[in-house]
Every structure is written in C-alpha cells, then in structure tokens.
Protein backbone atom coordinates (compact mmCIF):
# COMPACT_ATOMS: atom_id res chain seq x y z
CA UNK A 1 -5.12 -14.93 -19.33
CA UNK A 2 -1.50 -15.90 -17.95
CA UNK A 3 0.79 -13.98 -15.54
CA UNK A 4 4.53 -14.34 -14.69
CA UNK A 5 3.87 -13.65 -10.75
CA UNK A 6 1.36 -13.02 -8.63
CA UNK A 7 2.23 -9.45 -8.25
CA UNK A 8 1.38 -9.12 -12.45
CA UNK A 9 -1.71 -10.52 -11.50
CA UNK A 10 -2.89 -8.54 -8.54
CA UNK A 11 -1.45 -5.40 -10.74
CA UNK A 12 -4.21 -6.55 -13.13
CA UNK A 13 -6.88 -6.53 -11.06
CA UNK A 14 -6.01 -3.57 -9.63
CA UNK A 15 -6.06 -1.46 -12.70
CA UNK A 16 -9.65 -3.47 -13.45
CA UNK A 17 -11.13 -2.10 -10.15
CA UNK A 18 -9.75 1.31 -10.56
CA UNK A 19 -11.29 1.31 -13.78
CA UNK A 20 -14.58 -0.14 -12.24
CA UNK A 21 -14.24 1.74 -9.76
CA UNK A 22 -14.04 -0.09 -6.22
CA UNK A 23 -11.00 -1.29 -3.73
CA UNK A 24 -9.36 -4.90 -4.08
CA UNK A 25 -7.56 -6.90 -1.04
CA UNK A 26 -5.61 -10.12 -1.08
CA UNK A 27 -8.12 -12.44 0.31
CA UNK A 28 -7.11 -16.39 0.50
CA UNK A 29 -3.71 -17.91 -0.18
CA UNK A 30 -2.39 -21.39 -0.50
CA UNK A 31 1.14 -22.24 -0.94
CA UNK A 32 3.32 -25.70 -1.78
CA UNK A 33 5.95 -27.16 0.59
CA UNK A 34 8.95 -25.19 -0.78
CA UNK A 35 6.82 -21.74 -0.38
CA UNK A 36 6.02 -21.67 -3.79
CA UNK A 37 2.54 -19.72 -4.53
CA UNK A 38 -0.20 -22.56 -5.91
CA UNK A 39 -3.21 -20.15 -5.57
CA UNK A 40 -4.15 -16.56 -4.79
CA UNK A 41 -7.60 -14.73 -3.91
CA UNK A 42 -7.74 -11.34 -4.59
CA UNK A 43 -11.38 -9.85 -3.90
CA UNK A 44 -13.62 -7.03 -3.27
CA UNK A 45 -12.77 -4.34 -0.24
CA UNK A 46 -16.37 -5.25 0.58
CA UNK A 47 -16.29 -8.72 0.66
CA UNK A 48 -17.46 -10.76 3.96
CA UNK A 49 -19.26 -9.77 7.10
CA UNK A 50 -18.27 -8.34 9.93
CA UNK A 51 -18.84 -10.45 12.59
CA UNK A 52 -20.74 -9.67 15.37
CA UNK A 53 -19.54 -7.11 18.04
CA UNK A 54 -18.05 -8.74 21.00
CA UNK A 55 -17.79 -5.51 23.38
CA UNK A 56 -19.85 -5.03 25.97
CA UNK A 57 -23.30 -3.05 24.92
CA UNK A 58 -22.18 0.04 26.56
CA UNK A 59 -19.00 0.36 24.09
CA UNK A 60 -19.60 3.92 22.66
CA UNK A 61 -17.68 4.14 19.23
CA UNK A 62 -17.98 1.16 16.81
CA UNK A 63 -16.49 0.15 13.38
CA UNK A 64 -18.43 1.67 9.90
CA UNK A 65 -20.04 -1.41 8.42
CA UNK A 66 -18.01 -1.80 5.21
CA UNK A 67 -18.18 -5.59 4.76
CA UNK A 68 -21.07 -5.97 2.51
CA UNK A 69 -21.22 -9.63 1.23
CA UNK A 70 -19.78 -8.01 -1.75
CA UNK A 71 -18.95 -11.32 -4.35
CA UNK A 72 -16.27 -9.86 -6.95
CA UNK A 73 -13.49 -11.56 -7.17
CA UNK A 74 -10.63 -13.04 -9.34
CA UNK A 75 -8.68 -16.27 -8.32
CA UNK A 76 -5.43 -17.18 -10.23
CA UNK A 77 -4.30 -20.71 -9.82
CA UNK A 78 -0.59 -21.71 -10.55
CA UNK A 79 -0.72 -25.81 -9.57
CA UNK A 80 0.37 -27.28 -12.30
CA UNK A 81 2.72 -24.91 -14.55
CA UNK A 82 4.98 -22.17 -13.89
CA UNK A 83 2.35 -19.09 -15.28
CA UNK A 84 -0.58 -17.75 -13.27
CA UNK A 85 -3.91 -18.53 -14.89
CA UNK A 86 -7.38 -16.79 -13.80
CA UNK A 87 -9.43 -19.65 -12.61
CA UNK A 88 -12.64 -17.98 -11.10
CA UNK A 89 -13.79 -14.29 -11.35
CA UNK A 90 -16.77 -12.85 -10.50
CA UNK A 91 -17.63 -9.65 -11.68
CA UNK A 92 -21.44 -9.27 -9.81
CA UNK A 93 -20.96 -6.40 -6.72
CA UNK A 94 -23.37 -6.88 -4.48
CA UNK A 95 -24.32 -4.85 -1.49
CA UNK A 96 -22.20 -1.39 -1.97
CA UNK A 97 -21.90 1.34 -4.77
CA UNK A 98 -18.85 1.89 -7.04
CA UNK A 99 -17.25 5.20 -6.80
CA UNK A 100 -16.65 7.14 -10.24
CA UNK A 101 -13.39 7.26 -11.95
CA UNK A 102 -12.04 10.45 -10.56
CA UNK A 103 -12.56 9.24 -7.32
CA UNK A 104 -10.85 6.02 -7.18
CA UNK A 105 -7.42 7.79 -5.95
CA UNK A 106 -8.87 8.54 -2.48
CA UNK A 107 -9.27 4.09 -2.48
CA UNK A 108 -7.02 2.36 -0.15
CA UNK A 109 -5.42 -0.05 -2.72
CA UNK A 110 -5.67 2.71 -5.72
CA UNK A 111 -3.35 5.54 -3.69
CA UNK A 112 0.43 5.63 -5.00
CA UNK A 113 2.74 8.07 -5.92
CA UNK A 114 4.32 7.55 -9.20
CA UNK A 115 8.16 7.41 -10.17
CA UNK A 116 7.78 10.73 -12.03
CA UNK A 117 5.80 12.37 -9.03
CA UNK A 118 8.32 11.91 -6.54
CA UNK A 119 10.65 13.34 -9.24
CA UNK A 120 8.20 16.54 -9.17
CA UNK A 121 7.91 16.14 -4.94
CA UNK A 122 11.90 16.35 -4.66
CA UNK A 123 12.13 19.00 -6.85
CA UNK A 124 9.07 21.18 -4.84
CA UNK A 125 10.66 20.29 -1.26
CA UNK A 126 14.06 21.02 -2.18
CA UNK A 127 13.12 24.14 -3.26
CA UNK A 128 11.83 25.35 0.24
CA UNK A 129 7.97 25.41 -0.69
CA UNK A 130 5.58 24.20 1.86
CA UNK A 131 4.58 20.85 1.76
CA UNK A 132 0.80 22.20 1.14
CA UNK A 133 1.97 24.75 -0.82
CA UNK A 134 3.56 22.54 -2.78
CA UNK A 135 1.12 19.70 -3.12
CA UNK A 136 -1.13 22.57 -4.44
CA UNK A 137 1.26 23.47 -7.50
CA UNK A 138 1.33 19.98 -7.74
CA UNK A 139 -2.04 19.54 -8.61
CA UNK A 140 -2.05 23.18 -10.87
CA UNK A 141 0.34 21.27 -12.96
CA UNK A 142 -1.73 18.50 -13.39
CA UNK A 143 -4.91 20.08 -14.24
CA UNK A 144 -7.00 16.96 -12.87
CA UNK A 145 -6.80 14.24 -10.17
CA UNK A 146 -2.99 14.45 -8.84
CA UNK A 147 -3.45 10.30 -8.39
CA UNK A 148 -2.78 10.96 -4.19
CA UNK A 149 -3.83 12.92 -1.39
CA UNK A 150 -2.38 15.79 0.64
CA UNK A 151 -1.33 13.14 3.33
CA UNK A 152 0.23 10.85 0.90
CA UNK A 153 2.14 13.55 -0.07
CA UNK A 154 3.12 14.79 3.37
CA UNK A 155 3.87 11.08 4.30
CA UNK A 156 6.43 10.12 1.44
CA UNK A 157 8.28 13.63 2.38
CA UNK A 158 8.17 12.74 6.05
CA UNK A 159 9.44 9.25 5.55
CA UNK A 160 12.61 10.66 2.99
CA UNK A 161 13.33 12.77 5.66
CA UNK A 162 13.31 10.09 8.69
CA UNK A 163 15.53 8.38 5.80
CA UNK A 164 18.18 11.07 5.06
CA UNK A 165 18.61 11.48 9.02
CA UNK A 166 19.17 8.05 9.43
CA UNK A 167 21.99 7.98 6.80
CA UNK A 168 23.32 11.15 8.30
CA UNK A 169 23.66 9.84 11.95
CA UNK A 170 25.41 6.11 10.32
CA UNK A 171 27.91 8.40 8.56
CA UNK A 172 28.53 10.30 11.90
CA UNK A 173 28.69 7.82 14.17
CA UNK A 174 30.39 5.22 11.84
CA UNK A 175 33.84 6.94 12.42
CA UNK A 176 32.90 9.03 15.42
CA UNK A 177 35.87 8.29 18.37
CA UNK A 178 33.83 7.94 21.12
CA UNK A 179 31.28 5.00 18.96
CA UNK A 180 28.99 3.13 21.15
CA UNK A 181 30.19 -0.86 20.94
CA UNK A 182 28.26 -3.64 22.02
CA UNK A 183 30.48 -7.08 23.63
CA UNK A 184 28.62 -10.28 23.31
CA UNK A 185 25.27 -8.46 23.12
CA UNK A 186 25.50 -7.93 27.51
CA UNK A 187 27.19 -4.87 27.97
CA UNK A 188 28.50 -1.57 26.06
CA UNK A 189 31.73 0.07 26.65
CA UNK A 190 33.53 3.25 24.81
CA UNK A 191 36.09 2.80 22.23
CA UNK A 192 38.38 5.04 22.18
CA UNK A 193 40.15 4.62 19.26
C-alpha cells in the first residue's frame, strides 16, 4: 500500500486501531539531510517498558504500568521514491486487552472533534446553553457515541474563547493612542500619536 505523506499514513493506521480497537503513537523516525522523511514508526500505545523507577523507595504516588511489550506496529519506508510504502507491520498485541468499538473515543490518539461538530458546538454556545448542557443535546442528537468527551468539548470552547479575546484586544490596542511601543527591544515608551 502507498501513501502521499506520512500524515496519510499515520491517518491509516489510525482508523485501523480504532477499528481494532487500541491507541497508536509515533514511535521511531529517520530523516535525510534536507529534512526529508525516509522512514516512520508508528506503534502500539503499549509498546516498550517502563523503565525502572529511579525515585527514592519512599516516593508515594507512581506511574500506572501501561507499557506492556505490546509488538503492533506498522513502519512505512520512503528511501528510494517519492510515495510511502508499508515495510513492516505487525499485527500480534501482546500483553494488554483491546477496548470495544464504542469505546475507542475515550483513546488518546482516537479523540477529535469533527468539522461538522464544531459547526453543531458554535451553534449550542452561541445560543447561551451551558457548555454541559449543551454537550448533553449534543449527544441526544447523536443517538450513540458523540466521538469526544465532555472535556474535549469544554476545551475546544475554552480555547475559541482565549482566541476571540485575543483578536479583540489586537483590534483595540492596534489603533489605541496611548499603544505600548517597544525601541530596540530595551525599553518602552508611550506614543502619543
């Protein structure tokens, strides 16, 4: 199988492991002298060990052991031509259980929020509902999974917001009298004009 870039590629695999039903990571990465991508890893969430624990015994909160020695993988190798071929994949999980299709949203790599949902998020927030509230009739609408979480939800309205302020202060301050000037990058003065 041949891909145009290595973000085709790693789309690929990702829709394989949320049809699977596990979480992918971009593992190893080589690349030529002009930056050009030769080879890219993408593997299991599970994949590795954690290595050993370097705090001192006493430490009382530690990380969940997730790394599992898990062996999926899919390598795409792009050496020689200008297309992305799959050179090595390994299917075999080792080590973990997969999660069932209508739980793959709560995955790491598998949460996003679709073109047409944040359509369906502007048009709840503008309206004044609740960001709960409206995540809620969200998922009514849908019937099923809503593809994110409550947080993902709360997050993309959170950073719009941080977004829309930041244009609002630029076109405040961008003709404001009284603008704050840097000289030289050492000292600030007023303009007054």
């Amino acid at each position: 199988m041949e891909f145009d870039s290595e973000e085709e590629a790693y789309n690929f695999y990702s829709e394989y492991a949320k049809a699977i039903g596990f979480d992918i990571r971009m593992h190893h990465i080589h690349k030529d002298a002009n930056g050009r991508i030769i080879d890219r890893t993408f593997c299991c969430d599970c994949q590795g060990r954690r290595v050993k624990d370097k705090r001192d015994v006493s430490a009382k909160s530690y990380h969940p052991k997730t790394r599992t020695g898990c062996r999926a993988m899919m390598k795409i190798n792009g050496r020689y031509t200008e297309k992305y071929k799959i050179s090595n994949f390994i299917a075999d999980h080792n080590g973990h259980d997969l999660v069932s299709p209508s739980k793959t949203q709560f995955l790491r790599s598998h949460k996003c929020i679709t073109d047409i949902q944040v359509l369906q998020a502007d048009d709840v927030s503008s309206s004044g509902i609740a960001p709960k509230a409206g995540y809620y009739l969200m998922s009514k609408w849908v019937d099923v999974n809503v593809g994110f979480i409550f947080e993902d939800h709360k997050n993309y309205l959170r950073s719009k917001r941080t977004m829309e302020m930041k244009g609002d202060i630029w076109k405040t301050t961008k003709n404001h009298p009284y603008r704050l000037r840097c000289n030289n990058g050492k000292s600030f003065d007023y303009d007054m004009a």
